[in-house]
Protein backbone atom coordinates (compact mmCIF):
# COMPACT_ATOMS: atom_id res chain seq x y z
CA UNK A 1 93.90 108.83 83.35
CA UNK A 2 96.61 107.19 85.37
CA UNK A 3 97.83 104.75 83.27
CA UNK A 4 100.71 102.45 84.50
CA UNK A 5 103.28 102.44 82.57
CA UNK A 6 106.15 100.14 84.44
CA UNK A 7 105.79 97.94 87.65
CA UNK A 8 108.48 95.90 89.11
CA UNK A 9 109.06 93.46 92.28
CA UNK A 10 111.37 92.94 94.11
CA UNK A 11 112.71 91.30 97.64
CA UNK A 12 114.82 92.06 100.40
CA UNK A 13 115.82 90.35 103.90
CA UNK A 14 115.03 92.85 106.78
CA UNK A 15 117.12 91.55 110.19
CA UNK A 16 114.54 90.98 113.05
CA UNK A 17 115.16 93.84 115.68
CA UNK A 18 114.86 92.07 118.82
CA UNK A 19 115.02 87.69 119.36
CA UNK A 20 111.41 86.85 119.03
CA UNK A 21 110.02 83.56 120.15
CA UNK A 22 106.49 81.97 120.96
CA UNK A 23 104.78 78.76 121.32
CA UNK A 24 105.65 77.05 118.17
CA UNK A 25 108.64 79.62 116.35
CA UNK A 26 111.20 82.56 116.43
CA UNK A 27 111.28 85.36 113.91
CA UNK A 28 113.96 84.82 112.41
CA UNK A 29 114.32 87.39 109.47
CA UNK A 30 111.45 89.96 107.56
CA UNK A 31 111.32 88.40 103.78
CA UNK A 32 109.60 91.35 102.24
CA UNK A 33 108.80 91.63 98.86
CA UNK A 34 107.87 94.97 97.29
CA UNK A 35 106.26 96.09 94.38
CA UNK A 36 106.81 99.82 92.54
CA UNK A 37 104.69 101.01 89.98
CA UNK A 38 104.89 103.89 88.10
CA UNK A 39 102.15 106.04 86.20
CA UNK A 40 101.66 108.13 83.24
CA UNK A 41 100.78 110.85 85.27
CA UNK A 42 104.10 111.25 86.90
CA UNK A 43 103.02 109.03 90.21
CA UNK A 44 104.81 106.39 92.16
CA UNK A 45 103.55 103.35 94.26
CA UNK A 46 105.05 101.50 96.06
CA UNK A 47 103.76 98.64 98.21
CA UNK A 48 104.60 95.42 100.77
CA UNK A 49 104.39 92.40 102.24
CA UNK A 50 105.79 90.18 104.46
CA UNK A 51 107.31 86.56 105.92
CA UNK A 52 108.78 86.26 108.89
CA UNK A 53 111.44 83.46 107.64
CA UNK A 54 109.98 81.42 104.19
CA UNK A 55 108.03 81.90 101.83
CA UNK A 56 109.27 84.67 100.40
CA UNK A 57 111.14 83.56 97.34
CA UNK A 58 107.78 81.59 96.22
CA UNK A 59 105.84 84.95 96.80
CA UNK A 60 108.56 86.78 94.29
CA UNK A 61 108.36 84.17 91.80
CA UNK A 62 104.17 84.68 91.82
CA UNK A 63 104.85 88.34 91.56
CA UNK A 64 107.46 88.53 88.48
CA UNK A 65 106.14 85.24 86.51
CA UNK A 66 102.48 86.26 86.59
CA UNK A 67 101.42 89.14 88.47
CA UNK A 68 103.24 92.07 87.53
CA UNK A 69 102.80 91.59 83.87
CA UNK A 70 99.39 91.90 83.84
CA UNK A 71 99.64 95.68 85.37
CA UNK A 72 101.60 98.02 82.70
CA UNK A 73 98.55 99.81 80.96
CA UNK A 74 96.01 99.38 83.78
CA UNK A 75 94.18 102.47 84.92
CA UNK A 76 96.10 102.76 88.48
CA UNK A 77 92.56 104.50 89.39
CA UNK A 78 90.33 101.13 88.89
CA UNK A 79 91.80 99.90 92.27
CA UNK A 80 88.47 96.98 92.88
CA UNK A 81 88.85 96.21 89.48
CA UNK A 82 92.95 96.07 89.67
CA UNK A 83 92.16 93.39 92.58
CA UNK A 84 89.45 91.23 91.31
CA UNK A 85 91.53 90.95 88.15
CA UNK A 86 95.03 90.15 89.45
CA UNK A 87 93.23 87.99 92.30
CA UNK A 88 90.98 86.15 90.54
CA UNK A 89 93.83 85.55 87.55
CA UNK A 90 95.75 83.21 90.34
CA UNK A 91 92.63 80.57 90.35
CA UNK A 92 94.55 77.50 90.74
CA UNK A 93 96.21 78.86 93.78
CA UNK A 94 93.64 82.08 94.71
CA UNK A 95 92.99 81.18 98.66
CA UNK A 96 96.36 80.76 100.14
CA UNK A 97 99.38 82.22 101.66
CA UNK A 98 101.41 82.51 98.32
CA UNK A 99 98.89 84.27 97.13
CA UNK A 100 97.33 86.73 99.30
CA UNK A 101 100.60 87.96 100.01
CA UNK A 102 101.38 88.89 96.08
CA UNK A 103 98.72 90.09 95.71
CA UNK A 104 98.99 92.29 99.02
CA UNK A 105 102.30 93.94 97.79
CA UNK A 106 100.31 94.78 94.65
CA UNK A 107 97.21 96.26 96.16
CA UNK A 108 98.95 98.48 99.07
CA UNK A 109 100.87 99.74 96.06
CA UNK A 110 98.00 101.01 93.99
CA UNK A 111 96.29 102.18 97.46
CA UNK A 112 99.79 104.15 97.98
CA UNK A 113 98.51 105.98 94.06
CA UNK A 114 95.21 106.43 95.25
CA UNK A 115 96.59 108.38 98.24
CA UNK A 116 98.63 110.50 96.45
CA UNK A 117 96.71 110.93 93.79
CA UNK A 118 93.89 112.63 96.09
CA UNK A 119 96.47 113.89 97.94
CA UNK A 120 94.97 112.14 101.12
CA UNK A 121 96.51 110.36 103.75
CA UNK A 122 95.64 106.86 103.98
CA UNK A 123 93.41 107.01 107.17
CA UNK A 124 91.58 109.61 105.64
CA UNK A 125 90.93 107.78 102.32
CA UNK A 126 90.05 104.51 103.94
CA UNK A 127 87.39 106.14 106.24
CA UNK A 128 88.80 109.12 108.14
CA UNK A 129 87.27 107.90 111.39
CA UNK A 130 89.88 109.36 113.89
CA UNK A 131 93.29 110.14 114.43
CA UNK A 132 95.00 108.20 116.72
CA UNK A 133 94.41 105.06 117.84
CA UNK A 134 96.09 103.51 121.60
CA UNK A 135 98.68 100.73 121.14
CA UNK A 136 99.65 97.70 123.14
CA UNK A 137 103.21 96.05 123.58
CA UNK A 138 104.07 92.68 122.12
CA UNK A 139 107.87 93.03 122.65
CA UNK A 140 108.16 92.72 126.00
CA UNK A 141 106.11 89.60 126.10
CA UNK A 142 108.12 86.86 124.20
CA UNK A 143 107.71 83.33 125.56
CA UNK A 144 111.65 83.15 125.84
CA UNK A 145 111.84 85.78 128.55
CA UNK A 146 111.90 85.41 132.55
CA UNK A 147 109.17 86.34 134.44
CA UNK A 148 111.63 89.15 135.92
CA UNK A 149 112.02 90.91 132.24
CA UNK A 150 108.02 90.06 131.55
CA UNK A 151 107.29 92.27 134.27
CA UNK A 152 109.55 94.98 133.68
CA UNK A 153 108.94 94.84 130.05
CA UNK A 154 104.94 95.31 131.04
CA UNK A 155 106.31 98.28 134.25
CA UNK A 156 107.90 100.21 130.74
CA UNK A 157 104.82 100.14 129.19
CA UNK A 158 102.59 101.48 131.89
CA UNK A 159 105.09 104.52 132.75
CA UNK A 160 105.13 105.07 129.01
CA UNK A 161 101.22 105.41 129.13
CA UNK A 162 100.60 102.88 126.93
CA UNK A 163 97.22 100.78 127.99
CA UNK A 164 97.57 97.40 127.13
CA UNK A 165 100.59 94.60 127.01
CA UNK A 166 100.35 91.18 125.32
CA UNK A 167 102.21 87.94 126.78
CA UNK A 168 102.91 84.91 124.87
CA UNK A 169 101.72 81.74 126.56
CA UNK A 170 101.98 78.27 125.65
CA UNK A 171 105.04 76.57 128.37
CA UNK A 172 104.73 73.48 129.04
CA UNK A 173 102.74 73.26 132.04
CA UNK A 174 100.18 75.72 132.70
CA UNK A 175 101.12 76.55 135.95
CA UNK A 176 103.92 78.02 134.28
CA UNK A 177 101.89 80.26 132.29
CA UNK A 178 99.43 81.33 135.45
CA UNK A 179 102.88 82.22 137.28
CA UNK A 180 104.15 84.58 134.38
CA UNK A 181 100.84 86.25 134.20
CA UNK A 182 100.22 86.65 137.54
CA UNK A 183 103.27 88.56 138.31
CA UNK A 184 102.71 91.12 135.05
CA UNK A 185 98.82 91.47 136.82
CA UNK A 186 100.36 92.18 140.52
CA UNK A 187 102.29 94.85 138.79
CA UNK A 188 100.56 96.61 136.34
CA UNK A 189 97.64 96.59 138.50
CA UNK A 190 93.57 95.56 137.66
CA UNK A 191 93.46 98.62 135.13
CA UNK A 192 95.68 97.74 132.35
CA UNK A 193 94.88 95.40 129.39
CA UNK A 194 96.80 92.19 129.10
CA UNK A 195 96.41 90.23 126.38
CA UNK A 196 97.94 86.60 125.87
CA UNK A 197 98.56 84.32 122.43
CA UNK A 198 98.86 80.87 122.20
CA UNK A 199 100.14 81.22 118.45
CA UNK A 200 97.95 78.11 117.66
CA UNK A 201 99.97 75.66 119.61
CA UNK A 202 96.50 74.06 121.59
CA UNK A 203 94.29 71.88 121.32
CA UNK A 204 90.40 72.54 122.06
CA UNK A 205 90.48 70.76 125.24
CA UNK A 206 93.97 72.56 126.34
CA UNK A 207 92.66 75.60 124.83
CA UNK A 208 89.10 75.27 127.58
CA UNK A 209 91.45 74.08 130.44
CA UNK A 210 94.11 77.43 130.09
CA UNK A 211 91.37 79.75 129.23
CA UNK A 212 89.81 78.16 132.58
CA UNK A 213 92.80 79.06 134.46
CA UNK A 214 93.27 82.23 133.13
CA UNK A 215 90.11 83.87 133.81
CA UNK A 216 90.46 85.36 137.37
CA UNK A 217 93.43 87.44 135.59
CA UNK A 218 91.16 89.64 133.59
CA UNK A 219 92.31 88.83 130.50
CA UNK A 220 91.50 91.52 127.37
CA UNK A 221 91.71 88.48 124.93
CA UNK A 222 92.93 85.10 124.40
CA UNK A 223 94.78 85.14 120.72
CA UNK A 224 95.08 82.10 118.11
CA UNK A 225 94.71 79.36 120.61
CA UNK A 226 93.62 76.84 118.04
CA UNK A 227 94.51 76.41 114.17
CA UNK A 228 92.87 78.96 112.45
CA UNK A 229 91.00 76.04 110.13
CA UNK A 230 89.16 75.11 113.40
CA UNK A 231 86.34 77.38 112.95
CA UNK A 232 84.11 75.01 114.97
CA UNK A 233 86.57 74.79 117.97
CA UNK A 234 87.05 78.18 118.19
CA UNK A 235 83.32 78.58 118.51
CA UNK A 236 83.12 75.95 121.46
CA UNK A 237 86.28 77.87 122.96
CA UNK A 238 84.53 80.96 123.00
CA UNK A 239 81.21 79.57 124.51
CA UNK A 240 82.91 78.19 127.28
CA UNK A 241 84.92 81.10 128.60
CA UNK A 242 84.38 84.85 129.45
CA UNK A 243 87.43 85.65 127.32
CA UNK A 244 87.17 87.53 124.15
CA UNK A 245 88.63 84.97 121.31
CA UNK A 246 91.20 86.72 119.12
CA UNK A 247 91.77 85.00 115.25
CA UNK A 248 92.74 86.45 112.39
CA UNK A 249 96.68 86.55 111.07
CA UNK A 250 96.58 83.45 109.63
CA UNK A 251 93.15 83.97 107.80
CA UNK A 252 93.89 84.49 103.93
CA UNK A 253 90.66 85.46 102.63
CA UNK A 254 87.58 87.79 103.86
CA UNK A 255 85.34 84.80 103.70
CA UNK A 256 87.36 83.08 106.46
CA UNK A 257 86.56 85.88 108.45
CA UNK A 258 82.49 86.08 107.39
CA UNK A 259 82.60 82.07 108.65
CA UNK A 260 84.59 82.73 112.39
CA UNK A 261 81.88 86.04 112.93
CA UNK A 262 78.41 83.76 111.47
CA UNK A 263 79.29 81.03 113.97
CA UNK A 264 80.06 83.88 116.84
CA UNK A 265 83.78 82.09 116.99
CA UNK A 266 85.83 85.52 117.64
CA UNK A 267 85.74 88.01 119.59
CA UNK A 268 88.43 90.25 118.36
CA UNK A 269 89.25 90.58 114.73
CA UNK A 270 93.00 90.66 113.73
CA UNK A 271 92.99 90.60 110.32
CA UNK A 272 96.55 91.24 108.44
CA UNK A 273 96.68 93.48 105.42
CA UNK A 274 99.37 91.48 104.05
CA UNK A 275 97.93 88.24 105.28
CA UNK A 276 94.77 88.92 103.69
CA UNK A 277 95.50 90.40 100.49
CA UNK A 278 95.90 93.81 100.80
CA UNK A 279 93.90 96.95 101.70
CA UNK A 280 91.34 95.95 99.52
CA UNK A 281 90.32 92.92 101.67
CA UNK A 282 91.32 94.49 104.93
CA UNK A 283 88.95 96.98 104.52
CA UNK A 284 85.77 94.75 103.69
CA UNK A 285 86.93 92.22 106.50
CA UNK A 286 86.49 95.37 109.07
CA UNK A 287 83.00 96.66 107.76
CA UNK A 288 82.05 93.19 107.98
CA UNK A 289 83.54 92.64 111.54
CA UNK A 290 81.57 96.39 112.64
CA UNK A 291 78.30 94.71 111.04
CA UNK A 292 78.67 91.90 113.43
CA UNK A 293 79.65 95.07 116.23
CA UNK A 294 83.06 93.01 116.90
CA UNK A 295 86.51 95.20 117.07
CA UNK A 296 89.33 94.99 114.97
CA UNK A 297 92.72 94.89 116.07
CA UNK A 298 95.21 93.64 113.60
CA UNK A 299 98.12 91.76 113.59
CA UNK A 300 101.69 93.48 113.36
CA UNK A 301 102.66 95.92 110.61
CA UNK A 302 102.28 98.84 113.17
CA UNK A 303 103.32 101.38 110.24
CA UNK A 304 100.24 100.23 107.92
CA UNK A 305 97.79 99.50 110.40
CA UNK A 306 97.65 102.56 112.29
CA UNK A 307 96.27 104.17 109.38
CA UNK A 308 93.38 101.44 109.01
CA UNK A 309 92.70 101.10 111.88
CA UNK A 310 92.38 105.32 112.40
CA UNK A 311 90.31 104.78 109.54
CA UNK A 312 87.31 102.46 110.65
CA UNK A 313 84.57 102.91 113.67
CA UNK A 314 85.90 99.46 115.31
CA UNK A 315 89.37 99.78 115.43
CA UNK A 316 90.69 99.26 118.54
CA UNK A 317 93.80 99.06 118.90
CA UNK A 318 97.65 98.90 117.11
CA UNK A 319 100.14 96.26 117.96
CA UNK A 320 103.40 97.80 118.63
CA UNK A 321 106.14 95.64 116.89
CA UNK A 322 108.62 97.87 115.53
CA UNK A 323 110.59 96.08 112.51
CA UNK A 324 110.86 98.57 109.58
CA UNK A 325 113.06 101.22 111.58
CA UNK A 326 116.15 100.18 109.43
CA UNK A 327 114.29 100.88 106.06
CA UNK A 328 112.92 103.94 106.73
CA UNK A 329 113.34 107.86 107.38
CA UNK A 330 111.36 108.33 109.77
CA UNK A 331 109.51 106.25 112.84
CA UNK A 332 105.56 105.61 113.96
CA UNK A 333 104.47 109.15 115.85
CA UNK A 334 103.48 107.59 119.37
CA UNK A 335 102.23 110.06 122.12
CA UNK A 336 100.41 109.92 125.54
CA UNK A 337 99.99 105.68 124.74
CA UNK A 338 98.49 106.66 121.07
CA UNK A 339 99.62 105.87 117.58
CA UNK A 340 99.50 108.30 115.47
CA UNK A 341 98.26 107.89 112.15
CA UNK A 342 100.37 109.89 109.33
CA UNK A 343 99.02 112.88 107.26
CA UNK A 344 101.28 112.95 104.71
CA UNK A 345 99.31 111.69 101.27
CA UNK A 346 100.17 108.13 100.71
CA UNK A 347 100.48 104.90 102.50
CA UNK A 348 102.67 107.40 105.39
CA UNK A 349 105.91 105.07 105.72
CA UNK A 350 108.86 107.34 105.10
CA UNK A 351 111.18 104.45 103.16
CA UNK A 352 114.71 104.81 102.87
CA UNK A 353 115.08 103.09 99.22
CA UNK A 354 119.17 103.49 100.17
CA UNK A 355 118.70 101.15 102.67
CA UNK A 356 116.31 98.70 101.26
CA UNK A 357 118.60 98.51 98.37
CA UNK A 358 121.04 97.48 100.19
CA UNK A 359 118.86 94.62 101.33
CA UNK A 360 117.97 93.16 98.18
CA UNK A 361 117.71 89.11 97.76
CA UNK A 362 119.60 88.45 94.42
């Protein structure tokens, strides 16, 4: 048995790494609670998740007040049951932000036991489907930059091998927007991926006239155009353009993501393991994606995801946003445009508890 025999959460403030802007925000700070858990066989979990600026306080306060005591003297090994249980005990609030992102910093934790406790790496004991997976740049793509450091933030990536860049869109006019991506097309060239996001700043009719203009670019997808509520507009969107739709980090539950695939309303799956409530969810929210033989290409969290990702037949692709360089030992393995997933048993991040403690929100 693996009993647990102390848990505790906790919350620190990680400085963004880079100014960060789209459509409708900036990054301004990581809130990112964690959770630790101990076990009576000598083990140690610990787990995340994320806000990029609120939120995080309420997400701590779900955590210590009701969450956390409901783990000491849990069978870490039970990890469905752990979820359904500390899930389901949050009815009045279960589908939700708050939520899902408590309970996400619980489950990666107990995933983090499982790992070690097989003495697997993550990608192997979510799947083992490969080991590497190829990664596309988001930093070089903020909506605050000039067309002049667009393009030789997209130039970088090519020479570094990597095969894909995303741009944020959403200016004001969207001639604006055709400019910018035309001059990251002219020089990249016709063979590498560019994806744009929108960050859910349109409306359905904006969202048909941009996708309209942007189609002689050869877009790879067109991300969050719409709020993610709007299942139906999101399924007009897609049936009126050639690009691949791309929903899923603001989707808190798997059955948001069963609704957007039945009504054929995305095209690309980015489902957030901290958005969604954990590995858990992730997991069945990819299996359910490959059923409907759509790809899945999450949303940030580069350091998680490559191992899911590694771990599934339809992953497709990491995001590369680094942001947890200050809290750890050691960095993402990228090589030849490839993340590399870790072997090391466990979740694979390398933290630097020094740091983090240094970090903590009072």
């Amino acid at each position: 048995m693996s009993i647990i025999t102390s848990a505790e959460a906790f919350l620190i403030n990680i400085p963004v790494e880079t100014i960060r802007t789209d459509s409708v925000q900036a990054f301004l700070k990581q809130e990112t609670p964690f959770v630790r858990i101990k076990t009576s066989d000598g083990l140690e979990g610990t787990g995340y998740s994320y806000t990029i600026g609120t939120g995080g306080t309420a997400v701590l306060a779900l955590l210590h007040d009701y969450l956390i005591p409901k783990l000491v003297g849990i069978d870490s090994k039970y990890v469905e049951k752990i979820w359904n249980e500390i899930y389901y005990s949050t009815r009045a609030t279960e589908t939700g932000a708050i939520s899902s992102l408590a309970v996400a910093a619980i489950d990666t934790a107990i995933w983090d036991l499982k790992c070690k406790r097989g003495n697997q790496s993550l990608a192997v004991a979510a799947g083992g489907f490969r080991d590497r997976v190829p990664l596309y740049d988001t930093e070089g793509g903020w909506l605050h930059l000039t067309t002049g450091e667009l393009v030789a933030g997209a130039k970088s990536a090519k020479d570094k091998g990597w095969p894909g860049v995303k741009l944020k869109v959403g200016k004001t006019n969207v001639h604006e927007d055709v400019e910018r991506l035309e001059a990251v097309r002219a020089t990249v060239g016709p063979s590498m991926h560019i994806m744009v996001d929108a960050n859910t700043s349109l409306t359905l009719a904006e969202a048909k006239r941009r996708a309209k203009a942007f189609e002689p670019l050869d877009l790879f997808w067109f991300e969050e155009p719409m709020p993610a509520d709007d299942v139906m507009a999101h399924a007009a969107l897609a049936k009126s353009t050639t690009i691949p739709i791309a929903v899923g980090e603001t989707m808190y539950s798997a059955m948001q993501f069963q609704q957007y695939l039945h009504q054929e309303a995305v095209g690309i799956v980015q489902v957030d393991v901290a958005r969604v409530g954990g590995i858990t969810p992730w997991l069945k929210v990819a299996h359910m994606a490959e059923a409907f033989n759509v790809k899945v290409c999450p949303h940030f969290l580069m350091e998680i995801h490559v191992s899911l990702t590694a771990a599934i037949p339809n992953g497709l692709y990491v995001e590369h946003i680094p942001q947890l360089r200050g809290i750890t030992h050691t960095q993402m393995k990228i090589e030849n445009g490839y993340a590399i997933a870790p072997t090391a048993p466990g979740l694979g991040i390398d933290w630097n508890f020094d740091a983090i403690e240094k970090l903590r929100v009072s």
